[in-house]
N, C-alpha and C. Protein backbone atom coordinates (compact mmCIF):
# COMPACT_ATOMS: atom_id res chain seq x y z
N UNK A 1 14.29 16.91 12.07
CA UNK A 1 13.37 15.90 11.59
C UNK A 1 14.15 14.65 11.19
N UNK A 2 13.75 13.31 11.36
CA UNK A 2 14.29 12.01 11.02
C UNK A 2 13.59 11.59 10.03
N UNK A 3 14.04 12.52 8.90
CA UNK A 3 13.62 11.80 7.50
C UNK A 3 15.09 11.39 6.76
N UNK A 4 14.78 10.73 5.74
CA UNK A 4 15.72 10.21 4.57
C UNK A 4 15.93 11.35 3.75
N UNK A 5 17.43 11.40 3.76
CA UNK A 5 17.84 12.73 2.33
C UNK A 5 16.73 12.26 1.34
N UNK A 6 16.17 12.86 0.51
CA UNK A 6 15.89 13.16 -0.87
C UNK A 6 17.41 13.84 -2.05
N UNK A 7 17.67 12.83 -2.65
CA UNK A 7 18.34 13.32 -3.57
C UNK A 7 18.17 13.05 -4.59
N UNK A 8 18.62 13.72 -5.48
CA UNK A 8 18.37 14.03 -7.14
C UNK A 8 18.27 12.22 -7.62
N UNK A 9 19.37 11.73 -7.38
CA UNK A 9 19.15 10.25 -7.93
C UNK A 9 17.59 9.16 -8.01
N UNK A 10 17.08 9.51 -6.48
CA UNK A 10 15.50 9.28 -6.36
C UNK A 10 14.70 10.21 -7.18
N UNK A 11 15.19 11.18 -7.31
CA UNK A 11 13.86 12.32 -8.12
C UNK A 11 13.75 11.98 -9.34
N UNK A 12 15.07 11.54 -9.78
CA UNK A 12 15.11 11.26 -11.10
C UNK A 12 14.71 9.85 -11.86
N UNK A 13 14.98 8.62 -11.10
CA UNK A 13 14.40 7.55 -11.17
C UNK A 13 13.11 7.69 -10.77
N UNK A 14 12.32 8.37 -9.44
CA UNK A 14 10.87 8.40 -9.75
C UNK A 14 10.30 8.82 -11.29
N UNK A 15 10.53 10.29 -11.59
CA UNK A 15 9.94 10.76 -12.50
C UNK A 15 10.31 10.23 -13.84
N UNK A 16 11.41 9.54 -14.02
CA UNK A 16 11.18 8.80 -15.20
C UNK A 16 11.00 7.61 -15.59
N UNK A 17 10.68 6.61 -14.18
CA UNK A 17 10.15 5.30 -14.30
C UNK A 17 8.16 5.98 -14.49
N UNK A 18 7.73 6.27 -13.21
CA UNK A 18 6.32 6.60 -13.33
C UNK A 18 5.96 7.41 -13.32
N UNK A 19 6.62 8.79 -14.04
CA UNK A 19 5.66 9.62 -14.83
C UNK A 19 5.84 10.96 -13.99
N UNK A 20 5.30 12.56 -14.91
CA UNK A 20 5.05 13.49 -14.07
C UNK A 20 3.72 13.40 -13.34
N UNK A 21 2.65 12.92 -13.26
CA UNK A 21 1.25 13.24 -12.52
C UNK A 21 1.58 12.62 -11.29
N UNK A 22 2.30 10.78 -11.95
CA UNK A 22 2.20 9.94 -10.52
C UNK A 22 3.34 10.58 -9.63
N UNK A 23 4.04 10.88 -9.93
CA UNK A 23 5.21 11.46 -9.03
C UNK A 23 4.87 12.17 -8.58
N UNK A 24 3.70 13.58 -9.01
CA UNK A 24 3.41 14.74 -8.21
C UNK A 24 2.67 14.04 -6.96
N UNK A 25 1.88 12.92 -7.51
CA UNK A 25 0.85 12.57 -6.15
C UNK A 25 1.95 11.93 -5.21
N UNK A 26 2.95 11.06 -5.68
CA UNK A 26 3.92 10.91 -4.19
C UNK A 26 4.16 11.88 -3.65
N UNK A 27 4.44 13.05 -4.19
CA UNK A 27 5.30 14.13 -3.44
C UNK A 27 3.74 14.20 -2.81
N UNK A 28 2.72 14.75 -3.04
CA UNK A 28 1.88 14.98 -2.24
C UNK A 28 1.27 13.99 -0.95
N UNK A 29 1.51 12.57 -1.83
CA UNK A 29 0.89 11.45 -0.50
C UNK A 29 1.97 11.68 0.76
N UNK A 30 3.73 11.91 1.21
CA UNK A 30 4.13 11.98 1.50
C UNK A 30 4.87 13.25 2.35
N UNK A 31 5.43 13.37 2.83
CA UNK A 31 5.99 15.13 3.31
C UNK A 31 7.55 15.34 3.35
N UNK A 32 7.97 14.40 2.82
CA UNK A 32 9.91 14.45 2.35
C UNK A 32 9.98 15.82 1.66
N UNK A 33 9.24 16.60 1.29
CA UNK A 33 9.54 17.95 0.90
C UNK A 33 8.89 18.77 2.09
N UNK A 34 8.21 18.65 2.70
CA UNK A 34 6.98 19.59 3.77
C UNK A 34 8.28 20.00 4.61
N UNK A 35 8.48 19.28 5.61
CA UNK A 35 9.79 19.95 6.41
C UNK A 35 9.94 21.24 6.33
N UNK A 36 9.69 22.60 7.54
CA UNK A 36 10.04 23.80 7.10
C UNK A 36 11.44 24.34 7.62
N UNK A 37 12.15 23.13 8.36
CA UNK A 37 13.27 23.00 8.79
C UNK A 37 13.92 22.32 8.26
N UNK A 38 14.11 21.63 7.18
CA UNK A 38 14.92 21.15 6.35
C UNK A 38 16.14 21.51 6.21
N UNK A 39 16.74 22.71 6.47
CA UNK A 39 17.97 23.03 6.33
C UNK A 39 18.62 22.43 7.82
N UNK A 40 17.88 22.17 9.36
CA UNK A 40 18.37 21.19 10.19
C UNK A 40 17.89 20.02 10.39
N UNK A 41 17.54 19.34 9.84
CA UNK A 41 17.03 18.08 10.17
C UNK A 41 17.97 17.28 10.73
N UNK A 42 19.02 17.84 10.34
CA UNK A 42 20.50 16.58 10.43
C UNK A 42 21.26 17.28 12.12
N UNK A 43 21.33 18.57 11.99
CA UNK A 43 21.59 18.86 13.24
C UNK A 43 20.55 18.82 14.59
N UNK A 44 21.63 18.74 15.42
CA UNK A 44 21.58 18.45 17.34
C UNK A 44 20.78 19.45 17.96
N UNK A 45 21.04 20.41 17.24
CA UNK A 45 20.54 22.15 18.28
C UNK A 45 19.15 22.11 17.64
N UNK A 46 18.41 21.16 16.70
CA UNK A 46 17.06 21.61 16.37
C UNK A 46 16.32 21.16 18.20
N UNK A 47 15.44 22.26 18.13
CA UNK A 47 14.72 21.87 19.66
C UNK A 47 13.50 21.09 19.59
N UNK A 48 12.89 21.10 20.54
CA UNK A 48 11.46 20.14 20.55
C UNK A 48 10.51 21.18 19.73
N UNK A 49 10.35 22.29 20.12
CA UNK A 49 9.81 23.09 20.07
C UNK A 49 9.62 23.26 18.23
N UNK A 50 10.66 23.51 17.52
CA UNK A 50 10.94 23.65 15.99
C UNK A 50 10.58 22.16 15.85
N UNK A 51 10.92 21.60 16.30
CA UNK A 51 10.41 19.55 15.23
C UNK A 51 9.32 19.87 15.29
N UNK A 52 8.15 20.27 16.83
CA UNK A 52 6.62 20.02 16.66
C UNK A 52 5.86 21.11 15.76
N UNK A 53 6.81 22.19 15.49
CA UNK A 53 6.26 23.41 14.51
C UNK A 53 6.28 22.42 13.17
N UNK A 54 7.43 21.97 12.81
CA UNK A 54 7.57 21.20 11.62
C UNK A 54 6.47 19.66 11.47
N UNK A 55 6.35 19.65 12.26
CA UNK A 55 5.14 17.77 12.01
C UNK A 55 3.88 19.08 12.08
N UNK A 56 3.39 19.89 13.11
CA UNK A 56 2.00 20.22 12.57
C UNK A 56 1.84 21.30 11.40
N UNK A 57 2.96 21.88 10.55
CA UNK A 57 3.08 22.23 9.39
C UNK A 57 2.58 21.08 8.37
N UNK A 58 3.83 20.25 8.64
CA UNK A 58 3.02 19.02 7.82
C UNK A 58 1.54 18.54 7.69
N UNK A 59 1.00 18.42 8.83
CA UNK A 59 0.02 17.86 9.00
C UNK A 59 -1.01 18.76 8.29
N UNK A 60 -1.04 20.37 8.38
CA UNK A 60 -2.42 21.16 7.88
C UNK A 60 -1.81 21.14 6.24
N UNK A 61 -0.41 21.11 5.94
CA UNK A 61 -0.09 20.88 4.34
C UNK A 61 -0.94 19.90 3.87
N UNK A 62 -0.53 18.67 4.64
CA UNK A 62 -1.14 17.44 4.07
C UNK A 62 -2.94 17.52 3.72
N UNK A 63 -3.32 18.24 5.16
CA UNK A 63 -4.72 18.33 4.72
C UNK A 63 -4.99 19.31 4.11
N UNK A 64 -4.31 20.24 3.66
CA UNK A 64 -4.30 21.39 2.62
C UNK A 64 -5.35 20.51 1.05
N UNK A 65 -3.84 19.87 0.99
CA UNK A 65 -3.69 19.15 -0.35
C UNK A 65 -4.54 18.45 -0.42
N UNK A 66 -5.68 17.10 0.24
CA UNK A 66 -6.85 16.69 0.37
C UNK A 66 -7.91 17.53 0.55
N UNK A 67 -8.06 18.52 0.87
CA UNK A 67 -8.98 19.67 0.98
C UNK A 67 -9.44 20.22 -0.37
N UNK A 68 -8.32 20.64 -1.24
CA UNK A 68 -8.26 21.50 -2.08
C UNK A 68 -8.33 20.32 -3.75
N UNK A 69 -8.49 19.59 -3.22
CA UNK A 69 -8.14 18.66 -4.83
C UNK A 69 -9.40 19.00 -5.70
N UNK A 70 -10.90 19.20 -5.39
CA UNK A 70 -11.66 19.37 -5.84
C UNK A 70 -12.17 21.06 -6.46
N UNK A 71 -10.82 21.80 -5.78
CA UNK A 71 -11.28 22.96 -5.70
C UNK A 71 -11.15 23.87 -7.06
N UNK A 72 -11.55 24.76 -7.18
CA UNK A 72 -10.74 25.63 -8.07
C UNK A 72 -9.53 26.57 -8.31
N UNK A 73 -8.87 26.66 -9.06
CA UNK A 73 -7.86 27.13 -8.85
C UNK A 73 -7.38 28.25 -7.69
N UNK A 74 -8.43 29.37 -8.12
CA UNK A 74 -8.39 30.35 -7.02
C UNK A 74 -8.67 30.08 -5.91
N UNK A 75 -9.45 29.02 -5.50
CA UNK A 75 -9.68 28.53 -3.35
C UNK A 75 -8.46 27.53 -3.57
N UNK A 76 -7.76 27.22 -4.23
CA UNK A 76 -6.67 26.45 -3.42
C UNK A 76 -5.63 26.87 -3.09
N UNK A 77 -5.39 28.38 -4.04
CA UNK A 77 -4.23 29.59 -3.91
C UNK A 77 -5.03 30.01 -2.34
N UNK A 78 -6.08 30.66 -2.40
CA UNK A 78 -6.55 30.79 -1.19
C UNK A 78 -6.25 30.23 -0.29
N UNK A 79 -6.52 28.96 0.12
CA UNK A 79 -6.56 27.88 0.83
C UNK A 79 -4.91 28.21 1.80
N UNK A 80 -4.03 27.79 0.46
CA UNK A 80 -2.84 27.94 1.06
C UNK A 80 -2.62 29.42 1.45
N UNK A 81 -2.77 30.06 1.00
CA UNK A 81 -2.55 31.61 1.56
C UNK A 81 -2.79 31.64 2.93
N UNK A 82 -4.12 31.11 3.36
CA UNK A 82 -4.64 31.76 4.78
C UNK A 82 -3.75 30.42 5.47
N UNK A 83 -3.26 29.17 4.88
CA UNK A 83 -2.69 28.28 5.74
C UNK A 83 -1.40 29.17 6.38
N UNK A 84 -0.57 29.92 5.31
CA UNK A 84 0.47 30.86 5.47
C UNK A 84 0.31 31.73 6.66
N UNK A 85 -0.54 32.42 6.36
CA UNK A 85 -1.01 33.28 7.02
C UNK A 85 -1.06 33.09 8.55
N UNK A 86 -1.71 31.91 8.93
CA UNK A 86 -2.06 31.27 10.30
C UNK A 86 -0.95 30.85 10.74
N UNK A 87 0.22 30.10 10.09
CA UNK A 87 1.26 29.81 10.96
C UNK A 87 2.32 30.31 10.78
N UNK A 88 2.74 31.66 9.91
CA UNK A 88 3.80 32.26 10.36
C UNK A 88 3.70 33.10 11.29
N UNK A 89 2.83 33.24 11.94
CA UNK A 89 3.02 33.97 13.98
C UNK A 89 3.59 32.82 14.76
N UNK A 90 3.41 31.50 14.23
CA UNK A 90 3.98 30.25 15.06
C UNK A 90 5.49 30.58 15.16
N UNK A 91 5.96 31.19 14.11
CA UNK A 91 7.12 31.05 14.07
C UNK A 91 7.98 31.53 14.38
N UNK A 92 7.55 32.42 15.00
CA UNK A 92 8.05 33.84 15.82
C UNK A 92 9.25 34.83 14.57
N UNK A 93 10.05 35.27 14.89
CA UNK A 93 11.13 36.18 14.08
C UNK A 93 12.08 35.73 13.70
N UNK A 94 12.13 34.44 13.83
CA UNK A 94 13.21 33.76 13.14
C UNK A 94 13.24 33.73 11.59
N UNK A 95 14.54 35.06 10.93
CA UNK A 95 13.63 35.09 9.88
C UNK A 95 14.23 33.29 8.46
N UNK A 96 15.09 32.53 8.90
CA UNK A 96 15.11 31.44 8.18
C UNK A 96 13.79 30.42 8.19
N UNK A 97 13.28 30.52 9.30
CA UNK A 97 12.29 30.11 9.73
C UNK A 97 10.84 30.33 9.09
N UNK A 98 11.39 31.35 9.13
CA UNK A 98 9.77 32.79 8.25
C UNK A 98 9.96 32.07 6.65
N UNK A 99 11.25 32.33 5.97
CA UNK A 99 11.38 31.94 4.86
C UNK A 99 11.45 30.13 4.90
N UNK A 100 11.50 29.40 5.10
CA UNK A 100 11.04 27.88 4.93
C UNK A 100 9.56 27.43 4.89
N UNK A 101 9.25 28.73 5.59
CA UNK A 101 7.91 28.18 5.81
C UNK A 101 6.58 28.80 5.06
N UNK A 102 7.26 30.16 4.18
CA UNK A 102 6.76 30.41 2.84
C UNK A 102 7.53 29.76 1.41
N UNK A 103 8.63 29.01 1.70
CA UNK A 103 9.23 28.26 1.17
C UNK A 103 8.09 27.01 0.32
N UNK A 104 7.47 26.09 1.46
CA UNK A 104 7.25 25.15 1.72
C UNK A 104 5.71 25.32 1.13
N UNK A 105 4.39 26.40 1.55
CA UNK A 105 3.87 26.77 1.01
C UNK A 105 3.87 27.28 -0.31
N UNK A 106 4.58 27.80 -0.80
CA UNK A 106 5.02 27.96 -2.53
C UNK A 106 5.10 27.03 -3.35
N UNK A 107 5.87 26.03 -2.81
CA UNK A 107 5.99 24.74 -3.67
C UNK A 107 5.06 23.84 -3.43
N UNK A 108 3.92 23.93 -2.75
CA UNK A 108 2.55 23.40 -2.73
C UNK A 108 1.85 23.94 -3.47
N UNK A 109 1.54 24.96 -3.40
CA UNK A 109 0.78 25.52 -4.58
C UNK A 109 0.85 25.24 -5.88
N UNK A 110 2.55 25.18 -6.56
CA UNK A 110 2.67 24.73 -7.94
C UNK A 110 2.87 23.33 -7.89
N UNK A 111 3.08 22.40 -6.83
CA UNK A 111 2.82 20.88 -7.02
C UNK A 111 1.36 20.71 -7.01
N UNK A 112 0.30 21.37 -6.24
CA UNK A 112 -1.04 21.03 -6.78
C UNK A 112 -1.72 21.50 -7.72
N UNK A 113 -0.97 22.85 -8.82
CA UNK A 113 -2.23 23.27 -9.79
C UNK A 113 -1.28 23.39 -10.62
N UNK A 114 0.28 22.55 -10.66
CA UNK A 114 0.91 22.53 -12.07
C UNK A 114 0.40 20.75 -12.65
N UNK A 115 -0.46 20.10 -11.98
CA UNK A 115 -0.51 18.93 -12.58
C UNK A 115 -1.43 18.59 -12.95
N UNK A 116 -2.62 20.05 -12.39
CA UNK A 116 -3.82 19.97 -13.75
C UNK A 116 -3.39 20.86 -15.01
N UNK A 117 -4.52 20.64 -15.68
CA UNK A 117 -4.66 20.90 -17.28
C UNK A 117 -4.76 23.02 -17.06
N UNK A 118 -4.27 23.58 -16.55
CA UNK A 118 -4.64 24.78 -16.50
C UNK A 118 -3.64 25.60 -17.64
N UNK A 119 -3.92 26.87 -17.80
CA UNK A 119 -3.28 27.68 -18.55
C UNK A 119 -1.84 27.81 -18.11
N UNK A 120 -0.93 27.76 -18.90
CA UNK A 120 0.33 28.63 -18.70
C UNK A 120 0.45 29.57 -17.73
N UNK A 121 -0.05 30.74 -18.23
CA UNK A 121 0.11 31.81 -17.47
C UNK A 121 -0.43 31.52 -16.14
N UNK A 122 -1.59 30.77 -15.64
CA UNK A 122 -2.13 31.09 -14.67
C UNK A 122 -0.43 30.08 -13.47
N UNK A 123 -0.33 28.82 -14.04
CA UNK A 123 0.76 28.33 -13.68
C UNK A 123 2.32 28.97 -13.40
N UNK A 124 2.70 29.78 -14.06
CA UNK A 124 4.08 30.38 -13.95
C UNK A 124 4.33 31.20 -12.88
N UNK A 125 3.26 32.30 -12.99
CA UNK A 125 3.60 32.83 -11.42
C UNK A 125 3.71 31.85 -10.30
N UNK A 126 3.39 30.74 -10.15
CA UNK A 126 3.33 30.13 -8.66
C UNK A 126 5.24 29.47 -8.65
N UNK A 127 5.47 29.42 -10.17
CA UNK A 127 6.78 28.79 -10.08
C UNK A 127 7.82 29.88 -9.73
N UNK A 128 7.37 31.05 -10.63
CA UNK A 128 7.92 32.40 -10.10
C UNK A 128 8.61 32.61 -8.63
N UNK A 129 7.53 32.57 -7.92
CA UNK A 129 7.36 33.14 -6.71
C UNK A 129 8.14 31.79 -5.56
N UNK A 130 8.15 30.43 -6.50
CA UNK A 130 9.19 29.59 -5.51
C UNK A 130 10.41 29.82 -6.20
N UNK A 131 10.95 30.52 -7.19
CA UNK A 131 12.51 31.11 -7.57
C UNK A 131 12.65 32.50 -6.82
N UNK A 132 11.94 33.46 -6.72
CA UNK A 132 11.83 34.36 -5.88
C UNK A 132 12.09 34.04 -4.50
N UNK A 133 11.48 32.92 -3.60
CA UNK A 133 11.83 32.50 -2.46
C UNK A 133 13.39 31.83 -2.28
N UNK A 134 13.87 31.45 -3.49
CA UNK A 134 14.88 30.31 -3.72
C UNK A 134 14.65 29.06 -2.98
N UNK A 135 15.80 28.08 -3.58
CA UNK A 135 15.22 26.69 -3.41
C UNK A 135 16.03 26.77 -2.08
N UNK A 136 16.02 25.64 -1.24
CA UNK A 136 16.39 25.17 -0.07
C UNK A 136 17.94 24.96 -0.67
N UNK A 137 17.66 23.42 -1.39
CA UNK A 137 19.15 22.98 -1.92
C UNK A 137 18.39 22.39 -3.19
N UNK A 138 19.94 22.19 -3.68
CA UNK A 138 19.64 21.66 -5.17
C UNK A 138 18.68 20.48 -5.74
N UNK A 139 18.45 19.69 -4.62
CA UNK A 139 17.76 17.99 -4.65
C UNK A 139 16.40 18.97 -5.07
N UNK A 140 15.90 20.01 -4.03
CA UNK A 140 14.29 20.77 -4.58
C UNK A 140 14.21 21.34 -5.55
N UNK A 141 15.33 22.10 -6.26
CA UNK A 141 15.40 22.63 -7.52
C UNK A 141 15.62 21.49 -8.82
N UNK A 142 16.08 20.58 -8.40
CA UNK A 142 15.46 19.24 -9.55
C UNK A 142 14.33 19.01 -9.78
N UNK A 143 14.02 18.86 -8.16
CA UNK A 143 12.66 18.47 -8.70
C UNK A 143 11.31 19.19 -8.88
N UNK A 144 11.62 20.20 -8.54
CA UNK A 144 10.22 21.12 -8.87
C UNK A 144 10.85 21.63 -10.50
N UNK A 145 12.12 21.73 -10.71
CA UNK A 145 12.03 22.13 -12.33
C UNK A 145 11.79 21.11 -13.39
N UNK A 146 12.27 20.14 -13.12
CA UNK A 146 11.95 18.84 -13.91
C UNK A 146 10.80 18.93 -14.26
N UNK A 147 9.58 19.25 -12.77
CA UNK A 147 8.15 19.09 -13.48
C UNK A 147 8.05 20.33 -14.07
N UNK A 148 8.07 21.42 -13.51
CA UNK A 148 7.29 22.49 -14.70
C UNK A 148 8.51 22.36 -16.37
N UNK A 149 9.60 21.87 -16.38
CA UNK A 149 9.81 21.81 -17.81
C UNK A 149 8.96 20.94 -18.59
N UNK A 150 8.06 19.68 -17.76
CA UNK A 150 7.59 18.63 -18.00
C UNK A 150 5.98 19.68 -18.21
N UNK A 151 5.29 20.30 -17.23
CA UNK A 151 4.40 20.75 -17.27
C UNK A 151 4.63 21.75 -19.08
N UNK A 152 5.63 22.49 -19.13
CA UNK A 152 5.88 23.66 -20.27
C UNK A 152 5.72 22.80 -21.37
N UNK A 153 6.69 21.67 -21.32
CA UNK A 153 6.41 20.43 -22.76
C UNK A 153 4.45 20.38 -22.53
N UNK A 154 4.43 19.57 -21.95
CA UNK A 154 2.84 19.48 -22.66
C UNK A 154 1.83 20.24 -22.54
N UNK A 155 2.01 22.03 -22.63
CA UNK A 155 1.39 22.82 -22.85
C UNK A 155 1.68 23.64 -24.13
N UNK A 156 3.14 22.55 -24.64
CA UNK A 156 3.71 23.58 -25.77
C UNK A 156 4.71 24.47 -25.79
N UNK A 157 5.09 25.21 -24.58
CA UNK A 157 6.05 25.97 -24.57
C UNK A 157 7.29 25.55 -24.03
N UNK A 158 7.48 24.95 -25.52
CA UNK A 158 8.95 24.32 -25.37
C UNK A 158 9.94 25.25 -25.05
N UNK A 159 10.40 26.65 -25.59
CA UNK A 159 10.89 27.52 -25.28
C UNK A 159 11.20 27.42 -23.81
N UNK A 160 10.45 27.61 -23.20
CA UNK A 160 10.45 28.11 -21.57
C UNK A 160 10.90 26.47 -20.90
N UNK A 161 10.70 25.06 -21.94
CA UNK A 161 11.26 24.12 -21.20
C UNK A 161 12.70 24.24 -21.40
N UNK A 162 12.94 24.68 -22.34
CA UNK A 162 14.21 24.15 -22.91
C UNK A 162 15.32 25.16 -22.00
N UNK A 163 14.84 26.81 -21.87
CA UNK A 163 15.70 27.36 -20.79
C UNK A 163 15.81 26.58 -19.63
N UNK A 164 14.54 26.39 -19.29
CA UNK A 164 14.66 25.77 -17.87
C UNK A 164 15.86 24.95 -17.77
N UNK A 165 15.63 23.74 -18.74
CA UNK A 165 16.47 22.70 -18.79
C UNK A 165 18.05 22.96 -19.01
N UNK A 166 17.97 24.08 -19.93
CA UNK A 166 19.68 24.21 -19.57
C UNK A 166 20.12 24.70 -18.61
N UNK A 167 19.56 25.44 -17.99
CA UNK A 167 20.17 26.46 -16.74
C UNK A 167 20.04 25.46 -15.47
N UNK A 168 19.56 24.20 -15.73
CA UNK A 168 19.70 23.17 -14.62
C UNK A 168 20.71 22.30 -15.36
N UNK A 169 20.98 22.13 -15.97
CA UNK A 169 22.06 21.27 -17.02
C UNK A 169 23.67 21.70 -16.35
N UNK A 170 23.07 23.18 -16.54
CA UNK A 170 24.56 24.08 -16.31
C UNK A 170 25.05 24.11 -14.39
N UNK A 171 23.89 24.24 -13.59
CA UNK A 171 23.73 23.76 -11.78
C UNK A 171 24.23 22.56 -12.04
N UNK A 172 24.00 21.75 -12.38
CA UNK A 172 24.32 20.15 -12.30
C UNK A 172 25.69 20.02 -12.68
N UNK A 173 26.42 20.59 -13.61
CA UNK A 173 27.58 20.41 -13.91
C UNK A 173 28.22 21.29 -13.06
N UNK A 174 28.13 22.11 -12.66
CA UNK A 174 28.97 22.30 -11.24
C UNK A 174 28.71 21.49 -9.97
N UNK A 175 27.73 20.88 -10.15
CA UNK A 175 27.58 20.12 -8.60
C UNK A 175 28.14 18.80 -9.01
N UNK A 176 28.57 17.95 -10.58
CA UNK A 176 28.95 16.92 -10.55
C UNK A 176 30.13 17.31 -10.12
N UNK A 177 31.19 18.45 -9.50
CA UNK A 177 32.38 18.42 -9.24
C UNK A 177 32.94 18.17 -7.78
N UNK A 178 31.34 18.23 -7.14
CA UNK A 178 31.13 18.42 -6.02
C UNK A 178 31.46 16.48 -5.30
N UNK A 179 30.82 16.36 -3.88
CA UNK A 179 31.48 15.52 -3.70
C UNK A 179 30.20 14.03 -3.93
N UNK A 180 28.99 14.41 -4.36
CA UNK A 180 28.89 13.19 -4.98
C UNK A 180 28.35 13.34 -6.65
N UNK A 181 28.90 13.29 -7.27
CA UNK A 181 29.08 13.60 -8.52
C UNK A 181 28.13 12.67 -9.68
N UNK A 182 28.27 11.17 -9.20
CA UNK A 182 27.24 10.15 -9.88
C UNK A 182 25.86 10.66 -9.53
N UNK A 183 25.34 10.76 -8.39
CA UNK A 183 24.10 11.21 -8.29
C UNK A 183 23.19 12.53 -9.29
N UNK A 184 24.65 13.49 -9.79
CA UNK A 184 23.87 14.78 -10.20
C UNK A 184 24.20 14.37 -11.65
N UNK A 185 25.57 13.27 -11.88
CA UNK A 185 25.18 12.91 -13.31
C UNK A 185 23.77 12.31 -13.56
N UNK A 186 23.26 11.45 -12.79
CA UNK A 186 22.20 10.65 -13.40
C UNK A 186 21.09 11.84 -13.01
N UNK A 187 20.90 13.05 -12.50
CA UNK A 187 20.20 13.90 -12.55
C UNK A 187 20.41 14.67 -13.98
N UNK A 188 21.55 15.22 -14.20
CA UNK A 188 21.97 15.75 -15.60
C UNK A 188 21.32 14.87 -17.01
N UNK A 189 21.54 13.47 -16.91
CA UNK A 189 21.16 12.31 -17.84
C UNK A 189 19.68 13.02 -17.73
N UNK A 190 18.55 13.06 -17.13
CA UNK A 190 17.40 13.17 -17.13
C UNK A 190 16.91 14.19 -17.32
N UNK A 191 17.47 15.62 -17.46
CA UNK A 191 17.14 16.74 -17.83
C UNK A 191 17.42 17.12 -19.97
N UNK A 192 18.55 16.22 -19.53
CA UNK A 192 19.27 16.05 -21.29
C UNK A 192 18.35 15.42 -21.65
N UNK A 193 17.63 14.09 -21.56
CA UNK A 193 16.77 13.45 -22.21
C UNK A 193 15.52 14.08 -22.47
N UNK A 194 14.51 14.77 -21.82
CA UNK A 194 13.75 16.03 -21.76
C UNK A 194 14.49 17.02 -22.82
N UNK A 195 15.59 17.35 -22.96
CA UNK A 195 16.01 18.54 -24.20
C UNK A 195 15.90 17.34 -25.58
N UNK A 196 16.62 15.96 -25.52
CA UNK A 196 16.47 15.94 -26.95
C UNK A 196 15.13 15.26 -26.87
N UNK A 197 14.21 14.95 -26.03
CA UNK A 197 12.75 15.24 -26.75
C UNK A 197 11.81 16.20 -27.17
N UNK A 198 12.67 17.70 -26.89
CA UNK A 198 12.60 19.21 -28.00
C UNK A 198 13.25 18.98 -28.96
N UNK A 199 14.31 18.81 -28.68
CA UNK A 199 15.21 19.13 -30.05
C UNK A 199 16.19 18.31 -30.23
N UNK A 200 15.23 17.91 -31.57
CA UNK A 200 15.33 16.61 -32.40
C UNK A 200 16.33 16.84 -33.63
């Protein structure tokens, strides 16, 4: 796919110039996360065949997410389920393939029903189940934890932000050693600022 890296430096200047809601709706107006090939976008050997699996993934995501805005919680878990459902036979046995593309579905689910007003509990499993899948790379694990520590703050359970936030504090400081290091500082800066607005 010929998209632009997403890295932590953008995730982090989005979400703390305009906000967790407006940021969720970019991620949603857009598909810089949809990609179920993301791990080649950059390589030669991706075929025609895998790019057009990846744009009409996108495309039923996208209308996933316009479909389901009105819905209730349970038809939009639905919703995406049977989307799952329908296109992993596309994908034949490739099993990286299999996993990107329940990948990709997972983190739709908690970008569309972690940014309403819903319960805790009903929210955590969906975050669950995209740590269970694991993240792609670290740029997606910014930014889907950023929001649910953001979602945990204004439901109250600071507790569950504040782990979050260190155990990405602690990823980040091994990746500032890495080879671009400013980028995951100013990711680190933005997770710290989120802890001392717990703990004061």
């Amino acid at each position: 796919m010929e998209k632009a890296h997403v890295n932590p430096a953008m995730i982090v200047a989005i979400v703390t110039v305009i906000g967790h809601s407006t940021y969720q709706r970019h991620l949603e107006e857009s598909d810089v996360t949809i990609g179920i090939f993301h791990k080649y976008k950059s390589s030669k050997k991706m075929s025609g065949n895998k790019r057009e699996l990846s744009r009409e993934l996108a495309r039923a995501v996208s209308d996933a997410i316009v479909a389901t805005r009105r819905m209730d919680p349970t038809d939009v878990i639905s919703t995406f389920d049977e989307l799952e459902a329908s296109f992993l036979p596309k994908v034949g046995a490739d099993p990286m393939l299999v996993l990107e593309t329940k990948r990709r579905i997972a983190e739709r689910k908690f970008l569309c029903l972690s940014k309403r007003r819903l319960s805790f509990d009903l929210v955590l499993p969906l975050i669950e189940r995209v740590r269970d899948l694991g993240y792609t790379n670290l740029d997606k694990e910014v930014t889907l934890e950023i929001i649910f520590a953001r979602f945990c703050i204004h439901q109250n359970h600071t507790d569950q932000a504040v782990d979050v936030l260190e155990k990405l504090c602690s990823k980040l400081d091994q990746a500032i050693q890495g080879d671009e290091p400013e980028i995951y500082r100013d990711a680190k800066q933005t997770a710290q600022s989120l802890l001392h607005q717990i703990v004061k």
